[in-house]
Protein backbone atom coordinates (compact mmCIF):
# COMPACT_ATOMS: atom_id res chain seq x y z
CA UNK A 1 29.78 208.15 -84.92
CA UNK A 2 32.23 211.18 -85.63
CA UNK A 3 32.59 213.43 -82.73
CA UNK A 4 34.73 216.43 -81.92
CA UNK A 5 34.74 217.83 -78.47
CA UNK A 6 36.30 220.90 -77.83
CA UNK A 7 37.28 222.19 -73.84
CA UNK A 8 39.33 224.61 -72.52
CA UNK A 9 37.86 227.58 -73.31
CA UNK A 10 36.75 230.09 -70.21
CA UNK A 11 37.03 233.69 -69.05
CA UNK A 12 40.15 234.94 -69.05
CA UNK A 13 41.70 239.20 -69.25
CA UNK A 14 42.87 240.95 -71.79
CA UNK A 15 47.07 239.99 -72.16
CA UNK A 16 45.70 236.34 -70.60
CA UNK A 17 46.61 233.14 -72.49
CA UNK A 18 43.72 230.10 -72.81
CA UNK A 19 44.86 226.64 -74.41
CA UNK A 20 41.71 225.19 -76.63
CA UNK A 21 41.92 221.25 -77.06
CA UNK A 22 39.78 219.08 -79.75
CA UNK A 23 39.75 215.43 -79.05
CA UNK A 24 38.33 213.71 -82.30
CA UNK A 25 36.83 209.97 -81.88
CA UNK A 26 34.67 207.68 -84.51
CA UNK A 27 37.45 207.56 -87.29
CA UNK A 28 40.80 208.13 -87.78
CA UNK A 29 41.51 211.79 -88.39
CA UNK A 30 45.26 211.88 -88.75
CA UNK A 31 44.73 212.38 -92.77
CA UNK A 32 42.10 214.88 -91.94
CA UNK A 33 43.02 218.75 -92.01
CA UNK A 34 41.70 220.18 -88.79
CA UNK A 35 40.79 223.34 -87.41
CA UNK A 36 39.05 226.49 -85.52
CA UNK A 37 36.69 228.74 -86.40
CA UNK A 38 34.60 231.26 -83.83
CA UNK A 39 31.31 233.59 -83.80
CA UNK A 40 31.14 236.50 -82.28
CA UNK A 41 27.54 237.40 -81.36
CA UNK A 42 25.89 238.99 -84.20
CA UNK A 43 28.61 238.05 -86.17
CA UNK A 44 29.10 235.19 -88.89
CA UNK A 45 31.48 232.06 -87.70
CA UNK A 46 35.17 232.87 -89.24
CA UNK A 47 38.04 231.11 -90.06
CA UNK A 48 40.61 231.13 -87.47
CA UNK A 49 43.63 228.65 -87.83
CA UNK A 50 44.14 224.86 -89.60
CA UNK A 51 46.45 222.54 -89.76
CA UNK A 52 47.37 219.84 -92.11
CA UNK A 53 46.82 216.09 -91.55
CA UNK A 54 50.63 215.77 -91.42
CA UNK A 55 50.97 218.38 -89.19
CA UNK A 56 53.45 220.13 -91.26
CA UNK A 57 51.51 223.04 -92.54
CA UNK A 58 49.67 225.76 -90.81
CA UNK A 59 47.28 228.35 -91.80
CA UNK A 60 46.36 231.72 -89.76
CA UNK A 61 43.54 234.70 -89.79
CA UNK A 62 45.32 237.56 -90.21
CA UNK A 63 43.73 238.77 -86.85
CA UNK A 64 45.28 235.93 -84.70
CA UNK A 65 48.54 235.36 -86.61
CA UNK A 66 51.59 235.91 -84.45
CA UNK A 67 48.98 235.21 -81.50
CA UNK A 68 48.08 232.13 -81.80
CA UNK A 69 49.58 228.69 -82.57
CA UNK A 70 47.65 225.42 -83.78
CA UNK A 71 49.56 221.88 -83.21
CA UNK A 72 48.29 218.46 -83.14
CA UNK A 73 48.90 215.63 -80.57
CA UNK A 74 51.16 213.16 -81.62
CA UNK A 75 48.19 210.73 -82.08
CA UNK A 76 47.05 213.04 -85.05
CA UNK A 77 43.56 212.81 -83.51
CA UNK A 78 44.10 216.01 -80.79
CA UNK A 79 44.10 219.23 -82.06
CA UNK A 80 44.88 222.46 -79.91
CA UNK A 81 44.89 226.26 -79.97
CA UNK A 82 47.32 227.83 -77.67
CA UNK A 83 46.02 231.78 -77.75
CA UNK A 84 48.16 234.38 -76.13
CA UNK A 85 47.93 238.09 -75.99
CA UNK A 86 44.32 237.40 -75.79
CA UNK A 87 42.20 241.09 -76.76
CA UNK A 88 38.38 241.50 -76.40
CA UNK A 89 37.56 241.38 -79.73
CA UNK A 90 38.67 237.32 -79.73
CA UNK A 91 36.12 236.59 -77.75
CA UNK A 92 33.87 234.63 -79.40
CA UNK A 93 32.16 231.10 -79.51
CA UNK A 94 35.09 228.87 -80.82
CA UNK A 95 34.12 225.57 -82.92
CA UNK A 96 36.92 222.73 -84.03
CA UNK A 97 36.14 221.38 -87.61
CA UNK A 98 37.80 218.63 -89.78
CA UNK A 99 37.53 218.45 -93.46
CA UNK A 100 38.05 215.06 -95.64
CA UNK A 101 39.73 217.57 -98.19
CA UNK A 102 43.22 219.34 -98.08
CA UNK A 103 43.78 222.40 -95.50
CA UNK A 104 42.92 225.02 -98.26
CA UNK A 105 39.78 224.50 -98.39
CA UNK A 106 39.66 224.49 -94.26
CA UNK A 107 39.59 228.25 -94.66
CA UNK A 108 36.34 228.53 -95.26
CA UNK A 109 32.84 226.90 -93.66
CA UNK A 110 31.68 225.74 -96.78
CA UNK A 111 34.98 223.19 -96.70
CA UNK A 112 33.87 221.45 -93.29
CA UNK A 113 32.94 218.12 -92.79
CA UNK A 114 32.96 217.90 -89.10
CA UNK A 115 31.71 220.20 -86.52
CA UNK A 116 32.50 220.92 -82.47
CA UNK A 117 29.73 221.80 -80.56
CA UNK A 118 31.70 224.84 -79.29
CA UNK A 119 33.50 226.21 -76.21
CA UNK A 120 32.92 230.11 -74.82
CA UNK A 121 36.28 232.16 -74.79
CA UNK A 122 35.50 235.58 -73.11
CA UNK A 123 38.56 237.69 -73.06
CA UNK A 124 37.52 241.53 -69.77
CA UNK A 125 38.74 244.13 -70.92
């Protein structure tokens, strides 16, 4: 069974830093392209970061670039989210996906495989 279980998220204020973690189990992900997206309430789930299998290549939102930073655990099967400079408007329900294909198509919900169940990330203003 293919699981991804995302922790780390919490309350934090604006300027704060929070460090998301994905732990993927039930197959070997370290081909996989891997990800974040969030929801805002009232708001549809967007693309936030992804990373290639290898590791090597790295997509951003616009929003979070120069922000944020994804990496993977040397196991290939960790994924995390370091977010500094946190603002209000990133606070949002944030999911960890995986996609069998490459990291392009990562960008977009339509190209995910795998699903988180979510952590909360609530940035006070």
């Amino acid at each position: 069974q293919v699981q991804l279980v995302e922790s780390g998220g919490g309350l934090v204020q604006t300027g704060g830093s929070l460090r998301l973690s994905c732990a993927a189990s039930g197959r070997t992900f370290s081909t996989y392209a891997m990800g974040w997206f969030r929801q805002a309430p009232g708001k549809e789930r967007e693309f936030v970061a992804a990373i290639s299998g290898s590791g090597t290549i790295t997509y951003y939102a616009n929003s979070v670039k120069g922000r944020f930073t994804i990496s993977r655990g040397d196991a290939k099967n960790t994924v995390y989210l370091q977010m500094n400079s946190l603002k209000p408007e990133d606070t949002a329900f944030y999911y960890c996906a995986a996609t069998r294909g490459s990291i392009a198509v990562l960008t977009s919900t339509q190209g995910v495989d795998f699903w988180g169940q979510g952590t909360q990330v609530t940035v006070s203003s």
